[in-house]
Protein backbone atom coordinates (compact mmCIF):
# COMPACT_ATOMS: atom_id res chain seq x y z
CA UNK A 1 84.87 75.85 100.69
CA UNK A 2 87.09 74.12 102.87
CA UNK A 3 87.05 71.15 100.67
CA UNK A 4 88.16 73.68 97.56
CA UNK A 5 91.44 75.22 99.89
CA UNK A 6 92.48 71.69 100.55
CA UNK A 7 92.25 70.55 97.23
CA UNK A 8 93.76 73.89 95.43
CA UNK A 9 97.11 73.19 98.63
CA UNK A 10 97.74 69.76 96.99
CA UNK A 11 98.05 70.79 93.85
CA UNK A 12 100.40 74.06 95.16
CA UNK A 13 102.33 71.59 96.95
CA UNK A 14 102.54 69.45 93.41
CA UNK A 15 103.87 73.12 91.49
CA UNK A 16 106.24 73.87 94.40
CA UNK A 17 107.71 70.47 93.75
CA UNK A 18 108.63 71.41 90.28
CA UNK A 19 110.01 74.25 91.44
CA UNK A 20 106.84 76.47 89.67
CA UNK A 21 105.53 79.63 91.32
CA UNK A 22 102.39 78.55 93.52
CA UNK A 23 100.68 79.38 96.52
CA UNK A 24 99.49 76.45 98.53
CA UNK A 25 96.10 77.40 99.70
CA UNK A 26 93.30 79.71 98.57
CA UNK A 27 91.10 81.64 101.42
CA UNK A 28 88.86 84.69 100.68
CA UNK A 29 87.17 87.47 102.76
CA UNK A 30 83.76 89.23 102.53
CA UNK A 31 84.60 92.68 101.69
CA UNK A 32 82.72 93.84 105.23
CA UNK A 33 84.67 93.29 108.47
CA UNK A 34 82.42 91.20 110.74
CA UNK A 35 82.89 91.40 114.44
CA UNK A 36 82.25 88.04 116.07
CA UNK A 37 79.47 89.53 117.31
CA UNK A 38 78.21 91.07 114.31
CA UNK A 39 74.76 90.32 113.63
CA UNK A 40 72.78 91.23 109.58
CA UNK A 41 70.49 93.83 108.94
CA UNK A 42 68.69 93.64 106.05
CA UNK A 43 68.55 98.22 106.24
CA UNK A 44 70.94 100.71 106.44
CA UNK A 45 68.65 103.18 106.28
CA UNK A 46 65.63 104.23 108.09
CA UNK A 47 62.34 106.40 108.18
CA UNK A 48 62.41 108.88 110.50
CA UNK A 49 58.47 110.25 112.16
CA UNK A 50 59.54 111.07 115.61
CA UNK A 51 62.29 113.93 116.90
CA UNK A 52 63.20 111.59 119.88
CA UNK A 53 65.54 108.97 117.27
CA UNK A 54 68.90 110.04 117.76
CA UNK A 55 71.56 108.81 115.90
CA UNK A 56 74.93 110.01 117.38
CA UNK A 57 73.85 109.09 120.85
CA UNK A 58 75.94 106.49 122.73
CA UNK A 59 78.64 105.27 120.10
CA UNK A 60 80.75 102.01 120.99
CA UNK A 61 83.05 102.56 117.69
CA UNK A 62 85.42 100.19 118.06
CA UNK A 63 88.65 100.52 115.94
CA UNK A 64 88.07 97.77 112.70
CA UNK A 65 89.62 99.14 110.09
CA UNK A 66 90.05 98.63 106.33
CA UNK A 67 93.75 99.37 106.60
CA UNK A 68 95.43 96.19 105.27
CA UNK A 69 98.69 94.77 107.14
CA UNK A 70 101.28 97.68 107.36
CA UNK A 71 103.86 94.93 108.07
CA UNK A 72 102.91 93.36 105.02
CA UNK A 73 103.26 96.57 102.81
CA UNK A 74 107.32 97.43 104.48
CA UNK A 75 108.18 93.89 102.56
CA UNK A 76 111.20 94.09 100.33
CA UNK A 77 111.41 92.33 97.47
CA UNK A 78 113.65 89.76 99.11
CA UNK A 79 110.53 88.70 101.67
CA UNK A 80 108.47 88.42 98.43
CA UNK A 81 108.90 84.80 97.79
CA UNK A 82 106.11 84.16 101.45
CA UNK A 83 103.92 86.72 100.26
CA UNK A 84 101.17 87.51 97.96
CA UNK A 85 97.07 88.55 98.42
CA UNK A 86 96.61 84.67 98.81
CA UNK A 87 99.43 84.35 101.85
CA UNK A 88 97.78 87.77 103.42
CA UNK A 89 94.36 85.88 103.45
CA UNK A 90 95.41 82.49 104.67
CA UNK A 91 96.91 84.17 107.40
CA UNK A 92 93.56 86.39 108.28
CA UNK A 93 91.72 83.20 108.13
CA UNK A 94 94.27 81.57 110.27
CA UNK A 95 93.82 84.47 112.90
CA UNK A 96 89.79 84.86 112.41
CA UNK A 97 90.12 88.19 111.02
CA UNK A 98 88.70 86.91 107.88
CA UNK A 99 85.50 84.69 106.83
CA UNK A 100 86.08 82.50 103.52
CA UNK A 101 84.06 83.90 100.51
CA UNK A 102 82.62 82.73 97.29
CA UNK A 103 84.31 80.80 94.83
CA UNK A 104 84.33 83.44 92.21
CA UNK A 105 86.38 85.72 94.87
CA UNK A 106 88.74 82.66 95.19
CA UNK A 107 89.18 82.53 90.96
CA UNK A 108 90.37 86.32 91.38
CA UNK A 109 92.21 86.05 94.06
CA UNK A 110 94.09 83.57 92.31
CA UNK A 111 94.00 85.64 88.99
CA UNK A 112 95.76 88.11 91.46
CA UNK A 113 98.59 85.92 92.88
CA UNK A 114 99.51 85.00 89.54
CA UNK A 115 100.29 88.68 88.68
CA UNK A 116 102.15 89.15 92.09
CA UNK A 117 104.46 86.35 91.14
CA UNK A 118 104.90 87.48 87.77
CA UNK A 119 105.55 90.96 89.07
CA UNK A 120 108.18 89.64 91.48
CA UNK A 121 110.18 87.91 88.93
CA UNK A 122 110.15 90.38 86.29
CA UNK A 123 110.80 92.94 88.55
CA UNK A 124 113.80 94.30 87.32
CA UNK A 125 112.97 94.14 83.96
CA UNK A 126 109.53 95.52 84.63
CA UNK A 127 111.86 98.83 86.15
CA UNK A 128 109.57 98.63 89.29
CA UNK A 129 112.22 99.00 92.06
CA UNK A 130 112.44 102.63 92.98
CA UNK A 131 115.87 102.59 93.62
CA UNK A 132 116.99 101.60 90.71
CA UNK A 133 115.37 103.57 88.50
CA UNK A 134 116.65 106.62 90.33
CA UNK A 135 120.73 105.14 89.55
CA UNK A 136 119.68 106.06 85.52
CA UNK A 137 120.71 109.37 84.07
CA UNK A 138 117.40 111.48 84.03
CA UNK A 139 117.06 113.31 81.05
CA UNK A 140 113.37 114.77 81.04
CA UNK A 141 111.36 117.02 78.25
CA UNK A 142 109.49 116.98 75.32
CA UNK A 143 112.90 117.11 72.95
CA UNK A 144 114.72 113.98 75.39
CA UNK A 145 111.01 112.14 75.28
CA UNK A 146 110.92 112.43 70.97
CA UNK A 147 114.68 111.58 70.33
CA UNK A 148 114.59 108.74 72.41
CA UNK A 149 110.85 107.34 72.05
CA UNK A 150 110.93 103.63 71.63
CA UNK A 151 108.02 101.39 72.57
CA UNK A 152 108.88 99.42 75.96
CA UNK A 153 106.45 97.59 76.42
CA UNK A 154 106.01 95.33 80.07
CA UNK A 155 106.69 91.38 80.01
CA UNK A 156 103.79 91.60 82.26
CA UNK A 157 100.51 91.78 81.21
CA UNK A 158 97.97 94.03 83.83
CA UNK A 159 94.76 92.92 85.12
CA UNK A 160 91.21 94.22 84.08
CA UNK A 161 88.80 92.89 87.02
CA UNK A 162 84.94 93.55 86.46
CA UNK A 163 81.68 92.66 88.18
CA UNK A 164 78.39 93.77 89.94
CA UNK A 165 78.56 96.35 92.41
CA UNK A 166 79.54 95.09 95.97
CA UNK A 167 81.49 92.08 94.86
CA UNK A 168 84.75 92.60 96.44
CA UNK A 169 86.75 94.34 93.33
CA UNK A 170 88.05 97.05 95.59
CA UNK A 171 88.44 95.03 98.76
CA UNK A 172 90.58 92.53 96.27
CA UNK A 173 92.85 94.90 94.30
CA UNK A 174 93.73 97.04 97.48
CA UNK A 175 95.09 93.60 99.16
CA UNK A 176 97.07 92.63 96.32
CA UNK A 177 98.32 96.77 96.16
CA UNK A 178 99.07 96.36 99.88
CA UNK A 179 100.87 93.16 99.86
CA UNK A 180 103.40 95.01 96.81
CA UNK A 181 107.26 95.79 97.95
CA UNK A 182 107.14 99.33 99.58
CA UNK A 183 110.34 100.17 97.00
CA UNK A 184 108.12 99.42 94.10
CA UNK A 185 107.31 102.33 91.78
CA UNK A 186 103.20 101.84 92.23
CA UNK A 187 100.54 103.78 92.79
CA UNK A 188 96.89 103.42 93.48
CA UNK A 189 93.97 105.98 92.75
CA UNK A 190 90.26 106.25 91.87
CA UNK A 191 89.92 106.77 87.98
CA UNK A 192 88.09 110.04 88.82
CA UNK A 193 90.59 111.14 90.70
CA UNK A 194 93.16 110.12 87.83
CA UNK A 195 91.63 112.17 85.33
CA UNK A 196 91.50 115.25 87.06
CA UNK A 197 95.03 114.78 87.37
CA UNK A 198 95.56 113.70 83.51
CA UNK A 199 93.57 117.16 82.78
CA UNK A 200 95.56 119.32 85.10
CA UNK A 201 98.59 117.86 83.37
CA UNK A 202 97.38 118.32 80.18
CA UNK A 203 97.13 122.22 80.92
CA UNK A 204 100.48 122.85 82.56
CA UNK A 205 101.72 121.62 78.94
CA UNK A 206 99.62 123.20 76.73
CA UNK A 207 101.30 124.24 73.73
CA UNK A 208 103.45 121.29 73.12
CA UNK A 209 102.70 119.24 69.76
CA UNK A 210 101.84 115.98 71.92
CA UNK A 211 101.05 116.89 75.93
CA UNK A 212 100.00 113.78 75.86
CA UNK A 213 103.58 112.12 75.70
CA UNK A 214 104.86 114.01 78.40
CA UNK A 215 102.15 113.37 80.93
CA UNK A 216 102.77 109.96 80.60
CA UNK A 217 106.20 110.48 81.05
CA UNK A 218 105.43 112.10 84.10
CA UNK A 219 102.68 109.60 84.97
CA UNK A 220 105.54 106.89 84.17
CA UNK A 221 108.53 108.11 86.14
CA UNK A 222 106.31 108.32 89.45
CA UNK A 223 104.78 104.62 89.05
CA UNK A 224 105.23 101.78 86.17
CA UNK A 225 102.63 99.39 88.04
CA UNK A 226 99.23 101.53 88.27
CA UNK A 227 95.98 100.05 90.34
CA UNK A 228 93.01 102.58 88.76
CA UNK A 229 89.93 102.13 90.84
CA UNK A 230 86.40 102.31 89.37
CA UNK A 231 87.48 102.43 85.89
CA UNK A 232 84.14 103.92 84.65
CA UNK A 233 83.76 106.45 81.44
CA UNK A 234 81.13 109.32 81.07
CA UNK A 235 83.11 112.00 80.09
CA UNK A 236 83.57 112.95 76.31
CA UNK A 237 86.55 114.79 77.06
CA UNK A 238 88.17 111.64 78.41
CA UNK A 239 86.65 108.98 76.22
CA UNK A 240 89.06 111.30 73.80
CA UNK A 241 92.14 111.26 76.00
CA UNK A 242 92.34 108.06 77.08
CA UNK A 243 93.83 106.03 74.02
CA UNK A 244 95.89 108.28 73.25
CA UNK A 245 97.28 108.34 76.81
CA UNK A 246 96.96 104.80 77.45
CA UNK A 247 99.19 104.10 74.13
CA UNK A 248 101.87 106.50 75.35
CA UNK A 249 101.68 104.96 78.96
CA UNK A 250 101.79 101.11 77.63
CA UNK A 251 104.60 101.63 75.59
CA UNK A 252 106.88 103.46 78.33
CA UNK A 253 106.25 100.01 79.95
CA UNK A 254 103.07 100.66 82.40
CA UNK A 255 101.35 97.53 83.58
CA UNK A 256 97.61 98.54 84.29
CA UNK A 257 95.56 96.70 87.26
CA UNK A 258 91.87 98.43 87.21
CA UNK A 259 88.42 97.64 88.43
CA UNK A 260 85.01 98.57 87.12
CA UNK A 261 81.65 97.19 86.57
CA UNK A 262 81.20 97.25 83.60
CA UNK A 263 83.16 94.93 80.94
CA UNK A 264 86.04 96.55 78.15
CA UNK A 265 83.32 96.24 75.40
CA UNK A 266 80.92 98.09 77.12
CA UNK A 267 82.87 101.08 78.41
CA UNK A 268 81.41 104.33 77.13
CA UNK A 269 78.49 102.67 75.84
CA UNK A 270 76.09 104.80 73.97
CA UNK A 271 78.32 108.11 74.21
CA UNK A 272 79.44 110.90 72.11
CA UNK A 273 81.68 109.65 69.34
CA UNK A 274 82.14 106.50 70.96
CA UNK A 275 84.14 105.38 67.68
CA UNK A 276 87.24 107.47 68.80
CA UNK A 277 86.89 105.52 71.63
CA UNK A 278 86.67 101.80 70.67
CA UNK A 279 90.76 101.15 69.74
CA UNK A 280 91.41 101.81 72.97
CA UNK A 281 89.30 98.96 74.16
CA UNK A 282 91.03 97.19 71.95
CA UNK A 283 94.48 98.30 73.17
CA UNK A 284 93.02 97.64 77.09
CA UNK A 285 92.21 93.92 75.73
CA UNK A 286 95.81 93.48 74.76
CA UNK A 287 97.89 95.01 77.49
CA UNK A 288 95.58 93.40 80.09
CA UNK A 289 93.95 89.79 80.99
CA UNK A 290 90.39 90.65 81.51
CA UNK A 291 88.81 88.84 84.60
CA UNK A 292 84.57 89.03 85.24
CA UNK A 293 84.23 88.89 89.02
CA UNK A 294 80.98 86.30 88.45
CA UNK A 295 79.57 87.22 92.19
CA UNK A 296 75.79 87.88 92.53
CA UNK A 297 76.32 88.65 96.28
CA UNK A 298 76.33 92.06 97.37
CA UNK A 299 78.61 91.86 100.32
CA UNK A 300 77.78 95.90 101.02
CA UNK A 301 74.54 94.97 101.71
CA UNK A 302 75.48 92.02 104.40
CA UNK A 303 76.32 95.21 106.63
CA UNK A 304 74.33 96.03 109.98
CA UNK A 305 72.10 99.39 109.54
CA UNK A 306 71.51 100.29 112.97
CA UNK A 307 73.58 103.15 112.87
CA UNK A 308 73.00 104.73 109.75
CA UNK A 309 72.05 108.64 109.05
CA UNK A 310 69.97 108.28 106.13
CA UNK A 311 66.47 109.99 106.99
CA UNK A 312 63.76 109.09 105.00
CA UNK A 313 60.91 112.06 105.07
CA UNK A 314 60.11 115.45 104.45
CA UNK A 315 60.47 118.10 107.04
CA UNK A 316 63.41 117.03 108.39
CA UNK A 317 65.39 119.56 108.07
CA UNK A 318 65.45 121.22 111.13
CA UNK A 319 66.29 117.61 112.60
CA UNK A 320 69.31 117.58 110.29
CA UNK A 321 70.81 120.62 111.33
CA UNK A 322 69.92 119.45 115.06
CA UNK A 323 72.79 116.68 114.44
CA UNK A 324 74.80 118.56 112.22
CA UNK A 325 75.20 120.74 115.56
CA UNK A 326 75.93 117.90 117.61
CA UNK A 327 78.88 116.65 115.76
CA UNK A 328 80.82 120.08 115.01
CA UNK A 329 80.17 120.28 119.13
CA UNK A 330 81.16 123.81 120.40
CA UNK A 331 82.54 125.30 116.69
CA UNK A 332 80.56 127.50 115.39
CA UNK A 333 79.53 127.10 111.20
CA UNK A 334 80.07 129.38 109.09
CA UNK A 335 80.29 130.20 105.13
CA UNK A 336 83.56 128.58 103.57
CA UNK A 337 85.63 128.85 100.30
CA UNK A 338 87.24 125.84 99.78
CA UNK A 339 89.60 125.53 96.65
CA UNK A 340 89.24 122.93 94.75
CA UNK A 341 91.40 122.68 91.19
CA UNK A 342 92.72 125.27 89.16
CA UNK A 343 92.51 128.39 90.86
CA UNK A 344 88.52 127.64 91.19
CA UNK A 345 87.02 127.49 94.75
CA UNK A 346 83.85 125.61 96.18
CA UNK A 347 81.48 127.54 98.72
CA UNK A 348 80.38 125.76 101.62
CA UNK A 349 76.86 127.60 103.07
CA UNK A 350 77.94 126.05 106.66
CA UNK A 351 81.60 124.39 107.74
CA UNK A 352 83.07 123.75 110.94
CA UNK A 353 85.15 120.92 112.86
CA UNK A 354 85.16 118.83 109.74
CA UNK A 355 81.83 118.74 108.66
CA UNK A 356 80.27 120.71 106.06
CA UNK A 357 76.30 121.67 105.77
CA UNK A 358 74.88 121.59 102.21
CA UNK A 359 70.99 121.77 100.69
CA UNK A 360 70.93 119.28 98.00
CA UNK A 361 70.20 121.57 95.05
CA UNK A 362 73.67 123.64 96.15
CA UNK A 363 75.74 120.76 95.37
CA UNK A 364 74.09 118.83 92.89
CA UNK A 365 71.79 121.04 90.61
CA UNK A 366 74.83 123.05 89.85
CA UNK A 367 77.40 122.89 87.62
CA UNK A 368 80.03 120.78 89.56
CA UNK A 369 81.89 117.54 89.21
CA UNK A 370 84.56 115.03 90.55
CA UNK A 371 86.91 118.00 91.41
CA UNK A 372 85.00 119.74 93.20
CA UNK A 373 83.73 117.19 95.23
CA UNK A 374 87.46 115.89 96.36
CA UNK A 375 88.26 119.44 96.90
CA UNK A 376 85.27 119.38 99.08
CA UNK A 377 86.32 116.04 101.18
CA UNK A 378 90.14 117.18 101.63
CA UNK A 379 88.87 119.77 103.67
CA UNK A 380 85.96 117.49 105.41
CA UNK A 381 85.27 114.76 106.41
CA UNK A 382 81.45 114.65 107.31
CA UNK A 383 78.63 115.84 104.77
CA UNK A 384 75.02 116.47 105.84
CA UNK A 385 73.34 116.77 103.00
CA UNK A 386 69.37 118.51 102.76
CA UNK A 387 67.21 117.29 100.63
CA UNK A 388 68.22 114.36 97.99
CA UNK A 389 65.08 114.10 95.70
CA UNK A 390 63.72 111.15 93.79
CA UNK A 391 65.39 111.32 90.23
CA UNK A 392 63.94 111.12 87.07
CA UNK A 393 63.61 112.97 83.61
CA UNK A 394 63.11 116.14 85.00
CA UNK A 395 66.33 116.05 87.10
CA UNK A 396 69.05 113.66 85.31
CA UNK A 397 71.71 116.16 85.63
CA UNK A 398 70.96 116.37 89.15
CA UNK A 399 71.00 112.26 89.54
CA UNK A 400 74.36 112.03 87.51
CA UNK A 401 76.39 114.79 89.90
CA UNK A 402 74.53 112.65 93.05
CA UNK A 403 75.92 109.10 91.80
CA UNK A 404 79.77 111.20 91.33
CA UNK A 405 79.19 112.36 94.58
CA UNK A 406 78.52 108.97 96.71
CA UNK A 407 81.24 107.61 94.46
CA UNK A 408 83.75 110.60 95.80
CA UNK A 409 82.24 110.61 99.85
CA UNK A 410 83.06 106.05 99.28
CA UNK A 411 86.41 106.87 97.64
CA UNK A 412 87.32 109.12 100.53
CA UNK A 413 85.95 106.61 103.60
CA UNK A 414 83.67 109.90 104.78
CA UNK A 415 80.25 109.79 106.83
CA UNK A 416 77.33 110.92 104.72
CA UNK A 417 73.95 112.82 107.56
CA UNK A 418 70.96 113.16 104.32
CA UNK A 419 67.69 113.84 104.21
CA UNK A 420 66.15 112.27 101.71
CA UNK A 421 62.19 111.98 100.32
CA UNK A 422 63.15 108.21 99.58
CA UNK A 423 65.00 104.79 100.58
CA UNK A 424 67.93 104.39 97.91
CA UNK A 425 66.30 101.94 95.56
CA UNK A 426 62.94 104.51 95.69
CA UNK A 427 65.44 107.40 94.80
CA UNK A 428 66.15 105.70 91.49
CA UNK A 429 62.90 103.62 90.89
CA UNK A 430 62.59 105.73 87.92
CA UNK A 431 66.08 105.46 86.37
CA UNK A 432 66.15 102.67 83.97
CA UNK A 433 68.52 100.98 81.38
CA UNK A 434 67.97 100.86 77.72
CA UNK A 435 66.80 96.97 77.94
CA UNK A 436 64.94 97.32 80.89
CA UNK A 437 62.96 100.59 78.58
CA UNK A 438 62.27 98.04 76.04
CA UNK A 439 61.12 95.31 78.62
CA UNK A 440 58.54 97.51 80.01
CA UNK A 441 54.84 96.65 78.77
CA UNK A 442 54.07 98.83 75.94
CA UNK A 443 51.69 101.37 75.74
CA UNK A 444 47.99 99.84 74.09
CA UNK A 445 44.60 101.61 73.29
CA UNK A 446 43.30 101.11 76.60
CA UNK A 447 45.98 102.77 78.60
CA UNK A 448 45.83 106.17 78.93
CA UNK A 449 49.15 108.28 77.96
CA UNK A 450 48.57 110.05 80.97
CA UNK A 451 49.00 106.92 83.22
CA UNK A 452 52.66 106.69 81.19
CA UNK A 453 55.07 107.62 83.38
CA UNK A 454 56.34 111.40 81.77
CA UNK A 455 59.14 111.63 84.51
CA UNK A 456 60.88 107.99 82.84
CA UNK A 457 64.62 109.01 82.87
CA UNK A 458 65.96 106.12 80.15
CA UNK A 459 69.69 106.69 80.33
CA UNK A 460 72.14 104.03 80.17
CA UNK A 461 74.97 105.16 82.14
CA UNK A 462 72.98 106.18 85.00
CA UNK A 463 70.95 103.47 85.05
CA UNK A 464 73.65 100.76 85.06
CA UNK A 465 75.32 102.93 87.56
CA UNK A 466 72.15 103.49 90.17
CA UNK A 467 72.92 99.76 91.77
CA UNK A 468 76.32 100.96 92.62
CA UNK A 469 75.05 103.86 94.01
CA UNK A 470 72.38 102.13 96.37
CA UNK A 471 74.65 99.82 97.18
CA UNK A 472 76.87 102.37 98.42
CA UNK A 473 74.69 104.43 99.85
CA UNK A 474 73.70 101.47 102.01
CA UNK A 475 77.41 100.75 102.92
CA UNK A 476 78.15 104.44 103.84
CA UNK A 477 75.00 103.91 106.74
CA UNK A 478 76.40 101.08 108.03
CA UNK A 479 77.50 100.10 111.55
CA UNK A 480 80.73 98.66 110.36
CA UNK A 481 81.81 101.85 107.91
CA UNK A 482 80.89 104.21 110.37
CA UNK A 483 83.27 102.68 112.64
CA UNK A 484 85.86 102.77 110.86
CA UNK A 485 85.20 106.08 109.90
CA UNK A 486 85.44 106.62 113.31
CA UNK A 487 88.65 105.18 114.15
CA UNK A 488 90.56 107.09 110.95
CA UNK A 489 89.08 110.03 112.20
């Protein structure tokens, strides 16, 4: 790896001569922050048959955090020209903050700097400096928006970064967001989180003959660079939205950085009039360079487990609320509402000093979503959650609200206490893909159909989207996120 930065700084140092933007020197980081001390653990959770394991007892939480340089992010665009994700890990290495990666971190990393330097020297004509834009004459609404509509479009092309689950995609984009001018008109948010927004929008302007113009407007004014996190589709309702939107948002000049795990081609695979859906993956292949993250390391899973609050048996629940008890200390719980979008409110059977007390089937076998579960975790910031089942057939619905949820409880850095009647990978043993359906030994004259396995849930989505969820399931139980839950906290 070594061998690779030295190489990659010669040939820097042969672009700088030529006066050509280059960074001499490529380092990378694991997406977990190892201590020096840090040891692997091939578990973050753990099977619980005895009441004497306690789990709170005796934390050393030191303060790690994911919080990237804050020096680094009050830049102005005059500092830019000794900056970039590539600079910000060359000097982690430099201080042993940082351990060097794999080389397919390195080729996005670089895929990264290269947009940072375009960024900085199209600045002005990308209208990213803040100040700036606020000198021009504002002249908002639907009539201003229709008489003076004229496609914009950036110089700079975004960045579509995709890849297995645990590869660094977050990690990656958030040091490259980080590392932006503070001035810059950018913004960063999960795509769940996005959407609700988008919809909320879409509401407050119902009525007009295209909404959708004006939310991008709005969408446009606050940020022209926007870093969408977990760029995933499910929802019919926004596979119908989003080229629409995304046409109205590219031509007011929005550059588009996103991560997901799952390639432009095979967004919204297998959904509900996917054909209203496909020019926009078209439209997301033009305005952005796509970029496969080729990792097969989970770096989530290089975490230690020694910590972690996933309990693995039944009759636990009387343990659970033991600890839920512990950590809301003298407070008493009691019955919340907590509002979520809308108007609408979320009940909470037991809430106090930041942590909430649910039984599985009260968040997850009801009707609720990605709204209600970041109205949940704006209010909290510990879950203990009763009860997680295995999934399968009988309980998809169920599985699919579970996988939103771990996404939102990741998205919001929040500790996750569970019961559960399985590790991670047993919760989902029965979730498979399409492909793996068909790989599966078929069914002959001398096996039984009863020995079939009924309870087969063969759904695409959720089964490309269980390995995300183990994997952050084991993150969330690990010694190092816990930590640094601990020190935001």
């Amino acid at each position: 790896m070594r061998g690779v930065v030295r190489s990659l700084r010669q040939v820097g140092q042969a672009f700088q001569r030529q006066k050509c933007v280059f960074i001499s020197g490529i380092v990378i980081e694991t997406p977990c922050h190892f201590g020096k001390n840090c040891y692997i653990h091939n578990s973050a959770y753990r099977v619980v048959d005895h009441v004497e394991t306690n789990l709170f007892k005796n934390h050393s939480f030191t303060t790690t955090t994911r919080a990237l340089s804050v020096d680094a992010a009050k830049l102005t665009i005059g500092e830019t020209n000794r900056a970039g994700p590539l600079v910000e890990y060359e000097r982690r290495i430099a201080n042993g903050e940082l351990v060097d990666g794999d080389s397919c971190q390195i080729d996005t990393l670089t895929e990264l700097q290269r947009l940072y330097d375009e960024l900085v020297e199209s600045a002005d004509e990308c209208q990213l400096d803040r100040s700036m834009a606020s000198e021009k004459p504002v002249r908002s609404g639907w009539l201003w928006s229709r008489l003076l509509s004229h496609p914009s479009y950036s110089p700079v092309k975004g960045l579509y970064l995709y890849g297995g689950v645990g590869t660094g995609k977050t990690m990656l984009m958030d040091l490259f967001y980080y590392q932006l001018p503070s001035n810059w008109r950018k913004k960063r948010i999960h795509f769940h989180d996005f959407m609700l927004n988008v919809h909320s929008l879409l509401q407050k302007h119902k009525g007009l003959s295209d909404p959708l113009d004006v939310v991008a407007g709005e969408i446009s004014d606050e940020a022209m660079l926007l870093c969408l996190d977990e760029f995933m589709v499910t929802d019919v309702a926004d596979a119908l939205v989003l080229n629409r939107l995304f046409r109205h948002l590219f031509s007011k000049g929005i550059i588009l950085v996103a991560t997901s795990n799952r390639a432009p081609d095979n967004l919204y695979e297998g959904g509900l009039q996917r054909d209203l859906f496909l020019p926009f993956i078209a439209t997301l292949k033009e305005r952005c360079v796509v970029h496969e993250i080729g990792s097969s390391i989970d770096y989530r899973k290089m975490t230690s487990g020694e910590q972690g609050f996933y309990l693995v048996g039944r009759d636990l629940s009387g343990f659970l609320k033991q600890k839920f008890q512990q950590l809301i200390g003298e407070a008493t719980a009691t019955p919340r509402e907590v509002e979520v979008v809308m108007g609408r409110t979320l009940h909470v059977p037991l809430g106090a000093n930041g942590c909430a007390y649910f039984p599985f089937e009260e968040l997850c076998d009801k009707p609720l979503g990605a709204a209600d579960y970041f109205g949940l975790f704006k209010k909290f910031h510990t879950l203990a959650l009763d009860g997680i089942p295995v999934f399968g057939l009988h309980n998809k619905s169920a599985a699919h609200r579970f996988v939103t949820l771990v996404d939102v409880i990741y998205e919001n850095r929040a500790r996750l206490l569970c019961t559960a009647d399985g590790s991670p990978q047993d919760l989902f043993e029965k979730v498979v893909t399409i492909s793996e359906a068909k790989q599966m030994a078929p069914r002959t004259s001398s096996r039984s159909r009863k020995n079939d396995d009924s309870d087969l849930c063969v759904d695409n989505e959720l089964g490309f989207a269980k390995d995300r969820t183990i994997s952050r399931l084991t993150e969330i139980n690990s010694r190092e996120y816990l930590e640094n839950h601990a020190a935001m906290c």
